[in-house]
Protein backbone atom coordinates (compact mmCIF):
# COMPACT_ATOMS: atom_id res chain seq x y z
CA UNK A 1 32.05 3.00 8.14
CA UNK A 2 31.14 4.53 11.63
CA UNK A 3 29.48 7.67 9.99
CA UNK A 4 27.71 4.95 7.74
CA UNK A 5 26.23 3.14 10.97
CA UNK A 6 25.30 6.37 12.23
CA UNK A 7 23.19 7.62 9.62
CA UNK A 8 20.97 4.23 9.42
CA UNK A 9 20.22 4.56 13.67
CA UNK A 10 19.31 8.42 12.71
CA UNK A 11 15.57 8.84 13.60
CA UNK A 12 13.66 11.85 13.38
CA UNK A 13 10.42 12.54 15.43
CA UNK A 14 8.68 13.00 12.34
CA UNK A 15 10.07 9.51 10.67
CA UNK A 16 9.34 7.71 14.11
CA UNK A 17 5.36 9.08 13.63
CA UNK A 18 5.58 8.02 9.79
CA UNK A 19 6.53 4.78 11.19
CA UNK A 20 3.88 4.55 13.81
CA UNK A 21 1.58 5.67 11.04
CA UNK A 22 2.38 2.58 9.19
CA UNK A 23 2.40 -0.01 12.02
CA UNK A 24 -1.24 1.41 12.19
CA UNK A 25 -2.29 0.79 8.40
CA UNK A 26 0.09 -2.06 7.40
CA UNK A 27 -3.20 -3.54 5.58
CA UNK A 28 -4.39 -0.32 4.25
CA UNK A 29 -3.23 2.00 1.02
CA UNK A 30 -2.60 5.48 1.93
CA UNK A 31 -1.82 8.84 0.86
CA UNK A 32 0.86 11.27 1.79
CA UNK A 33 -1.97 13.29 2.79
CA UNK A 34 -3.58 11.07 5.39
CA UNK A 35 0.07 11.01 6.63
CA UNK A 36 0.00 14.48 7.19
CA UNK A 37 -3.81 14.36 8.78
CA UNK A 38 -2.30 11.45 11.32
CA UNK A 39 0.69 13.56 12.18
CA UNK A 40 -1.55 17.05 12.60
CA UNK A 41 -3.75 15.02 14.65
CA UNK A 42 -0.97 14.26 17.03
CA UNK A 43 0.72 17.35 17.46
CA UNK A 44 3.14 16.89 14.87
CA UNK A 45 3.76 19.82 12.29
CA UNK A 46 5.85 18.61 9.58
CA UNK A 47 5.60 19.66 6.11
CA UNK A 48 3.93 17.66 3.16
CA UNK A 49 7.12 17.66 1.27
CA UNK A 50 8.80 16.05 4.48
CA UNK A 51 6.30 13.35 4.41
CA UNK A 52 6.42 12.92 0.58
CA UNK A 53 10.52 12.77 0.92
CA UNK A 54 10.30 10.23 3.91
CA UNK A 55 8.00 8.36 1.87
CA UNK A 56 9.97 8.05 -1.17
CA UNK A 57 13.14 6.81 0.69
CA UNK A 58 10.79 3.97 2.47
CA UNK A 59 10.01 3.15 -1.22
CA UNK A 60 13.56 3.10 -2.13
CA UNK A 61 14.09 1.30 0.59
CA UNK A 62 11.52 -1.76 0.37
CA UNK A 63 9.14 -0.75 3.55
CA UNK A 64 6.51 0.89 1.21
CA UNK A 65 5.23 0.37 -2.41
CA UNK A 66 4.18 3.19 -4.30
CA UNK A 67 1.09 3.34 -7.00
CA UNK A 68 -0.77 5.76 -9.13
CA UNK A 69 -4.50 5.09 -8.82
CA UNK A 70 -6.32 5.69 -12.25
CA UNK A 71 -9.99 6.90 -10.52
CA UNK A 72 -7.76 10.01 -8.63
CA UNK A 73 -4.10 10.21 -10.41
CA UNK A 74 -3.44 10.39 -6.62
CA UNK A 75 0.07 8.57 -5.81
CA UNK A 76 -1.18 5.85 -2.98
CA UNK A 77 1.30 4.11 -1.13
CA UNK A 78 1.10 0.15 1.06
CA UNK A 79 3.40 -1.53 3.62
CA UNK A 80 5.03 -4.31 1.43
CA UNK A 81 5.37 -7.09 3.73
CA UNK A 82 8.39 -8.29 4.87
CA UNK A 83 7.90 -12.24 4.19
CA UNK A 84 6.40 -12.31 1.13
CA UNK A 85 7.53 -11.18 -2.23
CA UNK A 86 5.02 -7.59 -2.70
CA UNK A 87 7.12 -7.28 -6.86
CA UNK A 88 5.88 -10.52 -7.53
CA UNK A 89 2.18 -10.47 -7.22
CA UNK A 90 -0.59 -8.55 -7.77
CA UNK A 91 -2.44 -6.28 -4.79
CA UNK A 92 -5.91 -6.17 -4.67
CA UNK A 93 -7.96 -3.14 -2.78
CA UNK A 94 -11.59 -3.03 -1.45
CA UNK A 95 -13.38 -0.10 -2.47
CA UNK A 96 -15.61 0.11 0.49
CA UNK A 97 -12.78 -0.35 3.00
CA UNK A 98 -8.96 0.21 1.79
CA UNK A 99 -7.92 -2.93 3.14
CA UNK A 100 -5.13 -4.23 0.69
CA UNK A 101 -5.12 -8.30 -0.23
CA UNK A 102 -1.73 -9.97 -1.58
CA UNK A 103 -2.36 -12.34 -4.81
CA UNK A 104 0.03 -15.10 -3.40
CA UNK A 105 -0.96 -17.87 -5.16
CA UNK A 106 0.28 -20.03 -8.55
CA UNK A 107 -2.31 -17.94 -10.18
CA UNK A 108 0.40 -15.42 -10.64
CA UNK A 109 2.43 -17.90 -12.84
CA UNK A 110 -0.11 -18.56 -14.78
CA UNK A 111 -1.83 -15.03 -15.60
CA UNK A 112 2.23 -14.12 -15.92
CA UNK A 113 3.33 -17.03 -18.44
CA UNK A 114 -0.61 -16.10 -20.53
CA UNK A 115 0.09 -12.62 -20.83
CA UNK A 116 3.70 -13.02 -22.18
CA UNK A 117 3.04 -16.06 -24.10
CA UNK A 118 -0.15 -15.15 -26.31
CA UNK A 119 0.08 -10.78 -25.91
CA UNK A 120 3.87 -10.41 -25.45
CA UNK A 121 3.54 -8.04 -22.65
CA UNK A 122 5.66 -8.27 -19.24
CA UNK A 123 3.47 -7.96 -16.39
CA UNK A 124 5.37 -5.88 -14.13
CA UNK A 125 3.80 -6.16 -10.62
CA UNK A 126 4.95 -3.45 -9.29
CA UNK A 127 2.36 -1.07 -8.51
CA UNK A 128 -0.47 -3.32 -10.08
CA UNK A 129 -3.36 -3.12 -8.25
CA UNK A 130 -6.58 -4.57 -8.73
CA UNK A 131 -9.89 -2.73 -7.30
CA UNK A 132 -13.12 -4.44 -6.23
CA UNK A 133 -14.92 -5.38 -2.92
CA UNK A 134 -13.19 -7.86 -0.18
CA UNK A 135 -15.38 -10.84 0.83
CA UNK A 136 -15.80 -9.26 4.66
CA UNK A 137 -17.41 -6.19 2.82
CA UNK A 138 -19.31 -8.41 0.25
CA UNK A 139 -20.71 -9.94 3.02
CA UNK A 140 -21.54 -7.17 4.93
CA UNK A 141 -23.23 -5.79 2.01
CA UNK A 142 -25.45 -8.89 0.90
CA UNK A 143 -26.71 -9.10 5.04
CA UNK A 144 -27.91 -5.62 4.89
CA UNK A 145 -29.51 -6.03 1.28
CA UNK A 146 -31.39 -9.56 3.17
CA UNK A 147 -32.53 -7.16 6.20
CA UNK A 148 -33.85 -4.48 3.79
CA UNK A 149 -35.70 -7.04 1.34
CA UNK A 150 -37.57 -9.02 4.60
């Protein structure tokens, strides 16, 4: 039980800069690679496969959700956040600026109950990501299509 306790409090300078990394970008997808570029930008010289490994037991382990895009076959990983249920709902990224949006809303009941009712499928959340343009960058991007048109 003591050697049990003392394995969870072990921390490794490279897992405490993963961690920093992710306090940074907790509304952001990432990539094991702009891990690495974070930690080679502070000093840090760890080894991709060190930052792949520590990223696979925070998936394990709830604190990150894991994803293969379709555009890159690049494995992208998110902070799932601690209150709400990240399994249950769709995520939804902006293009223009990697922020990630949570679907928490009864629309999620409904889309879920549709797609098993009337195409038998299970939607499995998971890792379901949804890719378009956030509202601050819509709106960005219609004010500098006004300035350019007047």
């Amino acid at each position: 039980m003591q050697e049990n306790q003392q394995t969870k409090k072990y921390h490794t300078k490279n897992k405490d800069a993963i961690m920093a990394y992710l306090e940074l970008h907790k509304d952001h997808s990432f990539s094991a690679y702009d891990v690495n570029e974070y930690m080679q930008s502070k000093g840090i010289q760890v080894n991709l496969t060190t930052i792949y490994r520590n990223l696979d037991r925070l998936t394990e382990s709830g604190i990150v959700m894991k994803y293969k895009t379709a555009e890159d076959e690049c494995c992208r990983y998110q902070c799932a956040k601690p209150q709400s249920q990240c399994h249950e709902h769709i995520h939804m990224q902006c293009r223009e600026c990697g922020r990630i949006l949570h679907m928490e809303c009864h629309f999620m009941e409904e889309i879920t109950a549709h797609l098993y009712e009337h195409h038998g499928f299970s939607l499995e959340c998971t890792g379901s990501v949804l890719m378009g343009i956030c509202e601050e960058c819509n709106t960005t991007r219609t004010s500098k299509i006004e300035k350019n048109t007047t």
